[in-house]
ModelCIF file with pLDDT and N, C-alpha, C, O atoms, coordinates in Angstrom:
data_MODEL
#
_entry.id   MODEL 
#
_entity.id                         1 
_entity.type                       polymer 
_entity.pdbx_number_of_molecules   1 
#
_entity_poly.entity_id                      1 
_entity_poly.type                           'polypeptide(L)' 
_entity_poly.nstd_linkage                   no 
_entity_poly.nstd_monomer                   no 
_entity_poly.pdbx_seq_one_letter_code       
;(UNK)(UNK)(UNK)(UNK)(UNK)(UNK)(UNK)(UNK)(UNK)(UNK)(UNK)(UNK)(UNK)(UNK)(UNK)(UNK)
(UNK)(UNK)(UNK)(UNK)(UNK)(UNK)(UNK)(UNK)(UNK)(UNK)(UNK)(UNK)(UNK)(UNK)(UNK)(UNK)
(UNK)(UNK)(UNK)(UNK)(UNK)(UNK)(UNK)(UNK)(UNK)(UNK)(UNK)(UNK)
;
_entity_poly.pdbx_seq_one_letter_code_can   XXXXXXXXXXXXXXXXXXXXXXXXXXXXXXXXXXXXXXXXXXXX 
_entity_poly.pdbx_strand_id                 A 
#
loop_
_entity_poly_seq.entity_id 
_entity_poly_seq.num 
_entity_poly_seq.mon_id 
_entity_poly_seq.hetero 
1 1  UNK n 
1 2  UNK n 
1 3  UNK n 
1 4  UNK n 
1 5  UNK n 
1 6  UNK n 
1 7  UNK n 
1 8  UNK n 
1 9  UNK n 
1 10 UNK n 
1 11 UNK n 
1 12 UNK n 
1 13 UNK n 
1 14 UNK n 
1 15 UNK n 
1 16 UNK n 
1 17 UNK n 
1 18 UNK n 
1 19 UNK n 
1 20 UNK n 
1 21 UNK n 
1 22 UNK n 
1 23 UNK n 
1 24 UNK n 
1 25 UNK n 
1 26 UNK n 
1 27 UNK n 
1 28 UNK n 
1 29 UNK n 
1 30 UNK n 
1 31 UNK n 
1 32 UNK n 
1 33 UNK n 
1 34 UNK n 
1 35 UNK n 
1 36 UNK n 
1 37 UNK n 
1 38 UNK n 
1 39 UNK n 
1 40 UNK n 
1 41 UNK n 
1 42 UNK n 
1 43 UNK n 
1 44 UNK n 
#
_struct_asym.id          A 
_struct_asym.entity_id   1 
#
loop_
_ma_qa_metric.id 
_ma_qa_metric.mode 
_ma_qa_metric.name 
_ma_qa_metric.software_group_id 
_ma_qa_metric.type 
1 global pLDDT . pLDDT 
2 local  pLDDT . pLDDT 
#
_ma_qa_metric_global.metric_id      1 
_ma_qa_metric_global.metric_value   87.91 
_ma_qa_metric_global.model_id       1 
_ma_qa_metric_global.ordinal_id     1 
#
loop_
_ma_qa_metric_local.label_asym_id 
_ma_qa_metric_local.label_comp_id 
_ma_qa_metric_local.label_seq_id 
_ma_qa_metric_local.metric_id 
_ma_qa_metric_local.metric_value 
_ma_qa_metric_local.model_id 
_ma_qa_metric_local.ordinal_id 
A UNK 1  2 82.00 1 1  
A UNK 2  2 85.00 1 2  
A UNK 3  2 89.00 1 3  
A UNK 4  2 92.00 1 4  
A UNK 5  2 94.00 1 5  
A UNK 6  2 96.00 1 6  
A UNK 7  2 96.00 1 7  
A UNK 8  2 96.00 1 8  
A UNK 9  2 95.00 1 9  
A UNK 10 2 95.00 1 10 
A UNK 11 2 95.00 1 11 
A UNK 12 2 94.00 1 12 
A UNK 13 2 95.00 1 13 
A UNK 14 2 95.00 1 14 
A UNK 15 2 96.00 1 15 
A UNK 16 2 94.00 1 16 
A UNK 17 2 93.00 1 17 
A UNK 18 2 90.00 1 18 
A UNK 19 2 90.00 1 19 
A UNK 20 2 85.00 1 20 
A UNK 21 2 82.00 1 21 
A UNK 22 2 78.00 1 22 
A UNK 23 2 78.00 1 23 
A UNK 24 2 82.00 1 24 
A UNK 25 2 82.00 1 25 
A UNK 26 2 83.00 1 26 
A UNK 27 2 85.00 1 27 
A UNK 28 2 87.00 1 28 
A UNK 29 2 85.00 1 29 
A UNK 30 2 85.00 1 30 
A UNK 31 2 86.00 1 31 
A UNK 32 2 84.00 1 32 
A UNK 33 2 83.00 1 33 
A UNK 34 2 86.00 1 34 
A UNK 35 2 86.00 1 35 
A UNK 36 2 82.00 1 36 
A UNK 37 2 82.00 1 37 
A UNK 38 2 84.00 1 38 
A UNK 39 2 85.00 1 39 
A UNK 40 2 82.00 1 40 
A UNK 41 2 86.00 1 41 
A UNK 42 2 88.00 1 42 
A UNK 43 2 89.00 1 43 
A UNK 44 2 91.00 1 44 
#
loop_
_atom_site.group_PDB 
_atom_site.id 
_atom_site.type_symbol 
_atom_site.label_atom_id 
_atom_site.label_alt_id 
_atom_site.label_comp_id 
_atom_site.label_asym_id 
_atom_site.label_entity_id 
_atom_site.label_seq_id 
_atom_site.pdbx_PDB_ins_code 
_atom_site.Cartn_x 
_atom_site.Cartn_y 
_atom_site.Cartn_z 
_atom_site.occupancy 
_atom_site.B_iso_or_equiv 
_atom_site.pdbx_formal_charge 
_atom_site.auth_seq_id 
_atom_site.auth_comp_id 
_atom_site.auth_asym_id 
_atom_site.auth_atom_id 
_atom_site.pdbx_PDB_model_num 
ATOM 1   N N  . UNK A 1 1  ? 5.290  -13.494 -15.464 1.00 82.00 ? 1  UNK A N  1 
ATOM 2   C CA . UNK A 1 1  ? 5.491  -12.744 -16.691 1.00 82.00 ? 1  UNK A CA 1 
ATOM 3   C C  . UNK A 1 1  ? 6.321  -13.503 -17.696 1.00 82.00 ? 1  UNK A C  1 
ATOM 4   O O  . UNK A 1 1  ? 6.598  -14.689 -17.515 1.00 82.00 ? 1  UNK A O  1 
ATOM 5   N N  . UNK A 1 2  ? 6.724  -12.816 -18.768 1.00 85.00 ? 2  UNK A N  1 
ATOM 6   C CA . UNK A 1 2  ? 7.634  -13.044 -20.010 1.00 85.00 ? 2  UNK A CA 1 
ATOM 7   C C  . UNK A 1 2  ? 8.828  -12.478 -20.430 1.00 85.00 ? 2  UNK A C  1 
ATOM 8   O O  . UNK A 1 2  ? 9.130  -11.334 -20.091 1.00 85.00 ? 2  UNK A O  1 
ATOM 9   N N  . UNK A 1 3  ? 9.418  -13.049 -21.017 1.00 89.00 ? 3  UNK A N  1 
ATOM 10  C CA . UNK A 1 3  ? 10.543 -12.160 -21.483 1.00 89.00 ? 3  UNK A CA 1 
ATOM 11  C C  . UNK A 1 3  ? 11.108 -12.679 -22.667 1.00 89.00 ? 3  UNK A C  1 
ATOM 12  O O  . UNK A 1 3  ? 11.011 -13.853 -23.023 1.00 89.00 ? 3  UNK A O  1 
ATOM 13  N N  . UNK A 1 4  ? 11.746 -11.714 -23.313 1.00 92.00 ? 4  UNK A N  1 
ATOM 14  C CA . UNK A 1 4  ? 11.484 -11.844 -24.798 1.00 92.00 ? 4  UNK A CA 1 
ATOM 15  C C  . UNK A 1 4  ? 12.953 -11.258 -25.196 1.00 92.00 ? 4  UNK A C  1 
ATOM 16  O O  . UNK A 1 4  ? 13.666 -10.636 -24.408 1.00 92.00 ? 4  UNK A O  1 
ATOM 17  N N  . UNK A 1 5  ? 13.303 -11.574 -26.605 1.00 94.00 ? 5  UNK A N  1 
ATOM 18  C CA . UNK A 1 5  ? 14.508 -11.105 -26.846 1.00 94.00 ? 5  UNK A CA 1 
ATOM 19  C C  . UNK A 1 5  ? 14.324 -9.896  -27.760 1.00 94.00 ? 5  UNK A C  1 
ATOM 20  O O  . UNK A 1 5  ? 13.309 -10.102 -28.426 1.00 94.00 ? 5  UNK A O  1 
ATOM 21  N N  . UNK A 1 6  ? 14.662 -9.175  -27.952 1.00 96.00 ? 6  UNK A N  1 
ATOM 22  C CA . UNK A 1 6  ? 14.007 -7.694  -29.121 1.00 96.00 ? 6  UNK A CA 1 
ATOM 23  C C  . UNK A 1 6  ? 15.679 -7.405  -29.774 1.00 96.00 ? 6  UNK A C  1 
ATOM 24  O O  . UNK A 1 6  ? 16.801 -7.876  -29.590 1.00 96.00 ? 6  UNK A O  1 
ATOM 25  N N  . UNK A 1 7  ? 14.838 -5.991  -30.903 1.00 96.00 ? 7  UNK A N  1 
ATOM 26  C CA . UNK A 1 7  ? 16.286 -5.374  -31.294 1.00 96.00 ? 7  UNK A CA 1 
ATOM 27  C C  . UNK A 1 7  ? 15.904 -4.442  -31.236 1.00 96.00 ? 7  UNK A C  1 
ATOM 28  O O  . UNK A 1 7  ? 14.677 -4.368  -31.174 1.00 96.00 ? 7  UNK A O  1 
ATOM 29  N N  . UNK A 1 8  ? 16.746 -3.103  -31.218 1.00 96.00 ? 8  UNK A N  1 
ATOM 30  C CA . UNK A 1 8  ? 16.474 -1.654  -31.702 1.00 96.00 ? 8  UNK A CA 1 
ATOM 31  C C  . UNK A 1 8  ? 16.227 -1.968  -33.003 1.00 96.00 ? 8  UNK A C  1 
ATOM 32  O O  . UNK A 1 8  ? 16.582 -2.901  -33.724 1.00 96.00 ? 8  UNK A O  1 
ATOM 33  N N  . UNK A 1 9  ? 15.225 -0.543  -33.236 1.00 95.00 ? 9  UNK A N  1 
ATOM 34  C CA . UNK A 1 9  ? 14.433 -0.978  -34.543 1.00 95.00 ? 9  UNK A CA 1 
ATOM 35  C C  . UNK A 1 9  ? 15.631 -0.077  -35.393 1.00 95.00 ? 9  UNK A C  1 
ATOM 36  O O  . UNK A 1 9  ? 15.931 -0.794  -36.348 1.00 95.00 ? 9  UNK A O  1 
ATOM 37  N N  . UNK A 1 10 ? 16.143 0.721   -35.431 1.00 95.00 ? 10 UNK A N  1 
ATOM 38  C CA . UNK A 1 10 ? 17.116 1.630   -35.667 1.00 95.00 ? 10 UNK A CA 1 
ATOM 39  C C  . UNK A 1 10 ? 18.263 0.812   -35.652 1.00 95.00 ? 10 UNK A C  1 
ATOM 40  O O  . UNK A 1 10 ? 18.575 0.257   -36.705 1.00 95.00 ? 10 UNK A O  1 
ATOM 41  N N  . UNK A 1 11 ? 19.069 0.609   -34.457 1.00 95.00 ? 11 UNK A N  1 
ATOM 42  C CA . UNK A 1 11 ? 20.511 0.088   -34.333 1.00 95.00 ? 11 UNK A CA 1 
ATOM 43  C C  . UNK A 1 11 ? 20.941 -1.046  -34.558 1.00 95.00 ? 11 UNK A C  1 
ATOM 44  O O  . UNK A 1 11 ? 22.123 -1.312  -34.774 1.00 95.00 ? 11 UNK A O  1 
ATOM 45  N N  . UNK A 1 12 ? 19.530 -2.252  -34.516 1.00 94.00 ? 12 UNK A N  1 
ATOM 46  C CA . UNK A 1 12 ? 19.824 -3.443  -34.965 1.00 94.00 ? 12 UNK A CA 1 
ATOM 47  C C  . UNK A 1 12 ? 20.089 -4.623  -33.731 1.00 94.00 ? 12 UNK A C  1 
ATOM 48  O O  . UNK A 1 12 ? 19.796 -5.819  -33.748 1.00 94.00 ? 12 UNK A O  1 
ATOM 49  N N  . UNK A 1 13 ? 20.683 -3.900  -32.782 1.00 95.00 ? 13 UNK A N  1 
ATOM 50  C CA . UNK A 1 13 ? 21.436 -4.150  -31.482 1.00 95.00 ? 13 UNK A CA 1 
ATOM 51  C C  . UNK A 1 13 ? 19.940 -5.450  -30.548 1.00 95.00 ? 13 UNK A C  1 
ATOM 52  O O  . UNK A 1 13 ? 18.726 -5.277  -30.666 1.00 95.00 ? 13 UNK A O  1 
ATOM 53  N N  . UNK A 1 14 ? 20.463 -6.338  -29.916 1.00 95.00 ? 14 UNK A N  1 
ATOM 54  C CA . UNK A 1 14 ? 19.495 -7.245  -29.385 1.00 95.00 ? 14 UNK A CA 1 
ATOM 55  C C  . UNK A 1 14 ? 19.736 -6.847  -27.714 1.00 95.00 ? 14 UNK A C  1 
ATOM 56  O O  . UNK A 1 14 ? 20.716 -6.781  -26.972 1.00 95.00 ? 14 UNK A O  1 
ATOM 57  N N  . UNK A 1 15 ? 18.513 -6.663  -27.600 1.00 96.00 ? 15 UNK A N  1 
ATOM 58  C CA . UNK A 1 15 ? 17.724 -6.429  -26.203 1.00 96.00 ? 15 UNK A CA 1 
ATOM 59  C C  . UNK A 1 15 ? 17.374 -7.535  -25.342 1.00 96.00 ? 15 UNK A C  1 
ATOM 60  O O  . UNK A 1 15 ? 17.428 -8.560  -26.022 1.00 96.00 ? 15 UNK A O  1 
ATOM 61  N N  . UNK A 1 16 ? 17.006 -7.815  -24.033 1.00 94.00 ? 16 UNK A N  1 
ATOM 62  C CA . UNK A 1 16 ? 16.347 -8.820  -23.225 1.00 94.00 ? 16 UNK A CA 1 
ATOM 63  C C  . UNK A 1 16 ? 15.212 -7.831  -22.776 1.00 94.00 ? 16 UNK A C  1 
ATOM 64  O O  . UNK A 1 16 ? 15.537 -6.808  -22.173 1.00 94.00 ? 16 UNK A O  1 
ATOM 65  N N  . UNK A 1 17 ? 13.976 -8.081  -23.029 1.00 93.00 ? 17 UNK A N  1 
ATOM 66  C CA . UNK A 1 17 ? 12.757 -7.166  -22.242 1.00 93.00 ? 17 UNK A CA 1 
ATOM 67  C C  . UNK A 1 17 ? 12.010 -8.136  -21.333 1.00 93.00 ? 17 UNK A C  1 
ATOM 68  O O  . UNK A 1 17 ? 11.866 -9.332  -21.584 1.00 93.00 ? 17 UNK A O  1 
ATOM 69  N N  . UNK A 1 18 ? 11.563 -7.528  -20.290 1.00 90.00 ? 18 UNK A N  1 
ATOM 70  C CA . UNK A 1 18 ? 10.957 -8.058  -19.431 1.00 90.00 ? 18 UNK A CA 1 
ATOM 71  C C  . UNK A 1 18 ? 9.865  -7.972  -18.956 1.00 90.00 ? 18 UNK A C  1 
ATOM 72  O O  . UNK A 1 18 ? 9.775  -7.213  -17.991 1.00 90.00 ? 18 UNK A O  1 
ATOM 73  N N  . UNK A 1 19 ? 8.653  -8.666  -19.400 1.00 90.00 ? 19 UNK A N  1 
ATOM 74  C CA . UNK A 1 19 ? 7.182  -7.991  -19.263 1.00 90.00 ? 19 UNK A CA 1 
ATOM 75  C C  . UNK A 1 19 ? 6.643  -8.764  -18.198 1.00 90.00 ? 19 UNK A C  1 
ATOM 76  O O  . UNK A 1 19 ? 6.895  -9.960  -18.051 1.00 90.00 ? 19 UNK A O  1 
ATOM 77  N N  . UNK A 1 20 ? 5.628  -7.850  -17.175 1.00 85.00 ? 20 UNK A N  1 
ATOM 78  C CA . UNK A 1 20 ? 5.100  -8.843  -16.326 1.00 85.00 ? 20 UNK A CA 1 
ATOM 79  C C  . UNK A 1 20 ? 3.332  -9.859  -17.257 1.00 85.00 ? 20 UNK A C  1 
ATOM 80  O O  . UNK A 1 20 ? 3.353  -9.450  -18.418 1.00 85.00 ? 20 UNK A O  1 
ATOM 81  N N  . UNK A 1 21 ? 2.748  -10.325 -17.181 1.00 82.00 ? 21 UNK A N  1 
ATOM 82  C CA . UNK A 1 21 ? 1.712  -10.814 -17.328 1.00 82.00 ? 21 UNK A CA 1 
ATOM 83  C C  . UNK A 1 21 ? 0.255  -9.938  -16.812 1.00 82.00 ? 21 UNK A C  1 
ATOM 84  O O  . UNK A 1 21 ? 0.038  -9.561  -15.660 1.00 82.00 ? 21 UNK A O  1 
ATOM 85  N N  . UNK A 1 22 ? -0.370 -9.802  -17.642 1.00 78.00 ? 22 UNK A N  1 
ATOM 86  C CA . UNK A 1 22 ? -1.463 -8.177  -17.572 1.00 78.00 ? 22 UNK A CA 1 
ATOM 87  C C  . UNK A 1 22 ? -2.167 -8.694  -15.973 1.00 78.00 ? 22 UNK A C  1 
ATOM 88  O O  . UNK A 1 22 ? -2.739 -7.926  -15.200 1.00 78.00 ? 22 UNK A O  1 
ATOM 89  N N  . UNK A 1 23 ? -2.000 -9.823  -15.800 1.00 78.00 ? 23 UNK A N  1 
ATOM 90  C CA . UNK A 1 23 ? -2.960 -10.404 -14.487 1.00 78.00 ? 23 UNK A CA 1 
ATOM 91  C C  . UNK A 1 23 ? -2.232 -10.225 -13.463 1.00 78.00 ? 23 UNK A C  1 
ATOM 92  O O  . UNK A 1 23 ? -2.816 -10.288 -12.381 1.00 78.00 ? 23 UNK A O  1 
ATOM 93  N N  . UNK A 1 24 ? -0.986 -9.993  -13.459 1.00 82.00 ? 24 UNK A N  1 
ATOM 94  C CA . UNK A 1 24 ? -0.140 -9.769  -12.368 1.00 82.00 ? 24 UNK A CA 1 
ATOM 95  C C  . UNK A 1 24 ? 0.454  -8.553  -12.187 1.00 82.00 ? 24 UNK A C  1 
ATOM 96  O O  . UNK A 1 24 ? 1.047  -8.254  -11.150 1.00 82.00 ? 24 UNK A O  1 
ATOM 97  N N  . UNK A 1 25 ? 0.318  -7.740  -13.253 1.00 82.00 ? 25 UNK A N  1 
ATOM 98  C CA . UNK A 1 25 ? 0.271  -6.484  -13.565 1.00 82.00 ? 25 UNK A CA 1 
ATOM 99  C C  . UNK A 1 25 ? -0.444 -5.746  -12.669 1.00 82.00 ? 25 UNK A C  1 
ATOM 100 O O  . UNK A 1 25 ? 0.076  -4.753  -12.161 1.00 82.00 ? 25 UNK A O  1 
ATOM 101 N N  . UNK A 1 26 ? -1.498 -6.057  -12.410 1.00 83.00 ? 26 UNK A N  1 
ATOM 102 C CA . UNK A 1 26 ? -3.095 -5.298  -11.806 1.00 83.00 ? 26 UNK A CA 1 
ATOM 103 C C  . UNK A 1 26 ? -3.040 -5.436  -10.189 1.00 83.00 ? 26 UNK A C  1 
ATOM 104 O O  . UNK A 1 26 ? -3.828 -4.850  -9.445  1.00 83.00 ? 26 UNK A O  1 
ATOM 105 N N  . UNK A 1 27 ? -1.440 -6.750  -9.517  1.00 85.00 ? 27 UNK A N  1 
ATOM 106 C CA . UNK A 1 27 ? -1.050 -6.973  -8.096  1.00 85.00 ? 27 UNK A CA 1 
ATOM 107 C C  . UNK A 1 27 ? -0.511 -5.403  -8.063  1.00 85.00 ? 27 UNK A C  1 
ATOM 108 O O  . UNK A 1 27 ? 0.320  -4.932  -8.840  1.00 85.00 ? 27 UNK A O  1 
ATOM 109 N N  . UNK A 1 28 ? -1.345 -4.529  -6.715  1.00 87.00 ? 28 UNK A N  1 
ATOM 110 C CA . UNK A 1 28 ? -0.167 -3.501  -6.562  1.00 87.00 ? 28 UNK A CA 1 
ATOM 111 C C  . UNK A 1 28 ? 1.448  -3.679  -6.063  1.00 87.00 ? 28 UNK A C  1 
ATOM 112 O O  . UNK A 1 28 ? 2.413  -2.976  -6.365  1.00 87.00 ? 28 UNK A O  1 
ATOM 113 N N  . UNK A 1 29 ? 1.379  -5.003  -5.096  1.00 85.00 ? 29 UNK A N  1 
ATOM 114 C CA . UNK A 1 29 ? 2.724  -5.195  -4.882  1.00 85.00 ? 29 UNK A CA 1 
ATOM 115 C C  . UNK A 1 29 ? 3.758  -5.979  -5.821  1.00 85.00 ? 29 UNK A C  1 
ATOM 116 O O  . UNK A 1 29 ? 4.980  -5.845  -5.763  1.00 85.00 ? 29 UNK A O  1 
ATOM 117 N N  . UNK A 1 30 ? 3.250  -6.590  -6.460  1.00 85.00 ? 30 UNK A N  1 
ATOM 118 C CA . UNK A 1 30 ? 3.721  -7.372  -7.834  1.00 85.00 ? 30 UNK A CA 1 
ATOM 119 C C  . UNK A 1 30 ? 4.346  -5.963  -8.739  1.00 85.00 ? 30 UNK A C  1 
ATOM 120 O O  . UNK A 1 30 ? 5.515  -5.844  -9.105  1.00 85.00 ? 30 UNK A O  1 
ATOM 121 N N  . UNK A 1 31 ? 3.319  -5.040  -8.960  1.00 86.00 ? 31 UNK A N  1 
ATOM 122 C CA . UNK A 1 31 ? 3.821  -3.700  -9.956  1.00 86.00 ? 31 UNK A CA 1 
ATOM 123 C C  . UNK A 1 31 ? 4.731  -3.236  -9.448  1.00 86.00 ? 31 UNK A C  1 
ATOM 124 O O  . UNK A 1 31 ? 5.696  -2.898  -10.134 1.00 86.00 ? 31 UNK A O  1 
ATOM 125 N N  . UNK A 1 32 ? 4.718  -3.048  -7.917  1.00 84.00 ? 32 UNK A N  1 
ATOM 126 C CA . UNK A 1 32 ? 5.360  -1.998  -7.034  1.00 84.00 ? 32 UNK A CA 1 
ATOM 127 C C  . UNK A 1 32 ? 7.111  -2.479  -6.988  1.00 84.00 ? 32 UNK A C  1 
ATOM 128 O O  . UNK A 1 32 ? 8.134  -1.826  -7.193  1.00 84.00 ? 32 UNK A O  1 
ATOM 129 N N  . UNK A 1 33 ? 6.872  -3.954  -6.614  1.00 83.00 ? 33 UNK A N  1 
ATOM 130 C CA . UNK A 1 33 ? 8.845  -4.326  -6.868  1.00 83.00 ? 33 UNK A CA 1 
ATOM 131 C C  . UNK A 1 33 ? 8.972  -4.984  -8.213  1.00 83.00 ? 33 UNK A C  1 
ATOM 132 O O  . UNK A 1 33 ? 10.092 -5.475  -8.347  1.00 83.00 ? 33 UNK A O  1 
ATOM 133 N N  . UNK A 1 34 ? 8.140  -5.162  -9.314  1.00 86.00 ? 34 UNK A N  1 
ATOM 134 C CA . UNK A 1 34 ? 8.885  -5.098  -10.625 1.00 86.00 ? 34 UNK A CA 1 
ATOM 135 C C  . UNK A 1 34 ? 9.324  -3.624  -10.948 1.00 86.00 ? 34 UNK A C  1 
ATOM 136 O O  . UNK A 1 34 ? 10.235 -3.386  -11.741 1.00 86.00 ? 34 UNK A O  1 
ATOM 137 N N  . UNK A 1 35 ? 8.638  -2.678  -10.301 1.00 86.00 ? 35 UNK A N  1 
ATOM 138 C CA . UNK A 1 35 ? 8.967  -1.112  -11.152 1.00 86.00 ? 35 UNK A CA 1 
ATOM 139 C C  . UNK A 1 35 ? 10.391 -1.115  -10.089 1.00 86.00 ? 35 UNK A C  1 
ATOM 140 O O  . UNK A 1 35 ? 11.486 -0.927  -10.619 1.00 86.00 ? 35 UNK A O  1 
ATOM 141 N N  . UNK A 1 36 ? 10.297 -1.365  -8.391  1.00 82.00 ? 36 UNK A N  1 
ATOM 142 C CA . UNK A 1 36 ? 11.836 -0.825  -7.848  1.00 82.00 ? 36 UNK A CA 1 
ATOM 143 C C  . UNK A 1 36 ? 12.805 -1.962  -8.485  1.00 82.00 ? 36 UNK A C  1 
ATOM 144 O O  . UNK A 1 36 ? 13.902 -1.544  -8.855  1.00 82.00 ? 36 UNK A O  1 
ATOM 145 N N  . UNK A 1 37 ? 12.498 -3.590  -8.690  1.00 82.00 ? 37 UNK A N  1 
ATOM 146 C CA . UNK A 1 37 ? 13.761 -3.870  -9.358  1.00 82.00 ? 37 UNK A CA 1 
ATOM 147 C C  . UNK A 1 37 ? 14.267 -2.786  -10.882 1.00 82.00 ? 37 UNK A C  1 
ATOM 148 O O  . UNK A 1 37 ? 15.423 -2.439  -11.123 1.00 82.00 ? 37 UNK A O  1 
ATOM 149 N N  . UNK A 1 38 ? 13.237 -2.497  -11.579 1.00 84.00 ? 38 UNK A N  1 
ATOM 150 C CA . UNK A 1 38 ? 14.003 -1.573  -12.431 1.00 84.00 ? 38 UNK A CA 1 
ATOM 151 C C  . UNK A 1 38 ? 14.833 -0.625  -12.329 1.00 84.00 ? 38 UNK A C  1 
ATOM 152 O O  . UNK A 1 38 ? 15.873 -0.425  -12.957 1.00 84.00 ? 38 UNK A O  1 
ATOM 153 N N  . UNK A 1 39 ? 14.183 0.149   -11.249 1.00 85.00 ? 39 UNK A N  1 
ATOM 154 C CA . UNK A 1 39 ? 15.435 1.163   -10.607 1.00 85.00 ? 39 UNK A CA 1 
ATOM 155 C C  . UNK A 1 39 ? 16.501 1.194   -9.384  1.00 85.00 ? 39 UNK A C  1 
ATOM 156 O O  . UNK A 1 39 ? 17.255 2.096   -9.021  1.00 85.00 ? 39 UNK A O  1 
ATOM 157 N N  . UNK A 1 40 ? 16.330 0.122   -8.969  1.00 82.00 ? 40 UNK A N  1 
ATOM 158 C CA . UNK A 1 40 ? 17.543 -0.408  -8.315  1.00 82.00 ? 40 UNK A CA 1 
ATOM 159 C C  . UNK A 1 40 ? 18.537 -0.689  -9.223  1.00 82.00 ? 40 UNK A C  1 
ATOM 160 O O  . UNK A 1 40 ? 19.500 0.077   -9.264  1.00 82.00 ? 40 UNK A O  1 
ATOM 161 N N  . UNK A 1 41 ? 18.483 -1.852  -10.125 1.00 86.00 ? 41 UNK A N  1 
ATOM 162 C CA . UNK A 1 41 ? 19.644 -2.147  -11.068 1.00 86.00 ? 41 UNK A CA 1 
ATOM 163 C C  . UNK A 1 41 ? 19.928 -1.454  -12.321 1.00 86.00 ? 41 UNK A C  1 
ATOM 164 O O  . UNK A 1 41 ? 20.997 -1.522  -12.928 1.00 86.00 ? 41 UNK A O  1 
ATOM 165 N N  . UNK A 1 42 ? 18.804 -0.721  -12.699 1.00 88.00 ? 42 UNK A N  1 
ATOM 166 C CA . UNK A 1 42 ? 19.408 0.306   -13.456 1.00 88.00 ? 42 UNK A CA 1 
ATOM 167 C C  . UNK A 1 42 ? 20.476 1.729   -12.811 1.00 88.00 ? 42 UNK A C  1 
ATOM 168 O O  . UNK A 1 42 ? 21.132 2.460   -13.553 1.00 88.00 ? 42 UNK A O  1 
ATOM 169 N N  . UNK A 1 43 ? 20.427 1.829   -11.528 1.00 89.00 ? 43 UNK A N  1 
ATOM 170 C CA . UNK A 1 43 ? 21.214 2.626   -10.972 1.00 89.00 ? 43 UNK A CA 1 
ATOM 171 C C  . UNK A 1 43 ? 22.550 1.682   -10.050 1.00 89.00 ? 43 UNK A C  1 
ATOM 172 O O  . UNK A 1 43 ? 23.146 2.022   -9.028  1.00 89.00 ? 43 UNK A O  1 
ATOM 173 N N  . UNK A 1 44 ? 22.644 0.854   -10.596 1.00 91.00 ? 44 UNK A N  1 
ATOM 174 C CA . UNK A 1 44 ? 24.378 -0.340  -10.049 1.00 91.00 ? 44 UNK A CA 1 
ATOM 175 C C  . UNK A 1 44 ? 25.420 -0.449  -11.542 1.00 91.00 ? 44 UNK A C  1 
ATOM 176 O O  . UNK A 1 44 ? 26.479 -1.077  -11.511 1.00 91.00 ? 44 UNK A O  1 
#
């Protein structure tokens, strides 16, 4: 995948986003621990 730097379109504030690649996207286990790393470290 990619990752990219963004802002709130509102706050101005700079983001890190993290996209997987649409081809690796379509791996169920590839989807399956990019979605639990999201909610693992969003809940630390």
């Amino acid at each position: 995948g990619a990752v990219y730097v963004a802002r709130h379109v509102e706050l101005g504030h700079r983001v890190a986003i993290k996209f997987l690649h649409a081809e690796a996207a379509v791996n169920e286990d590839v989807a399956r621990r990019f979605a639990m790393e999201a909610r693992l470290t969003a809940n630390l």
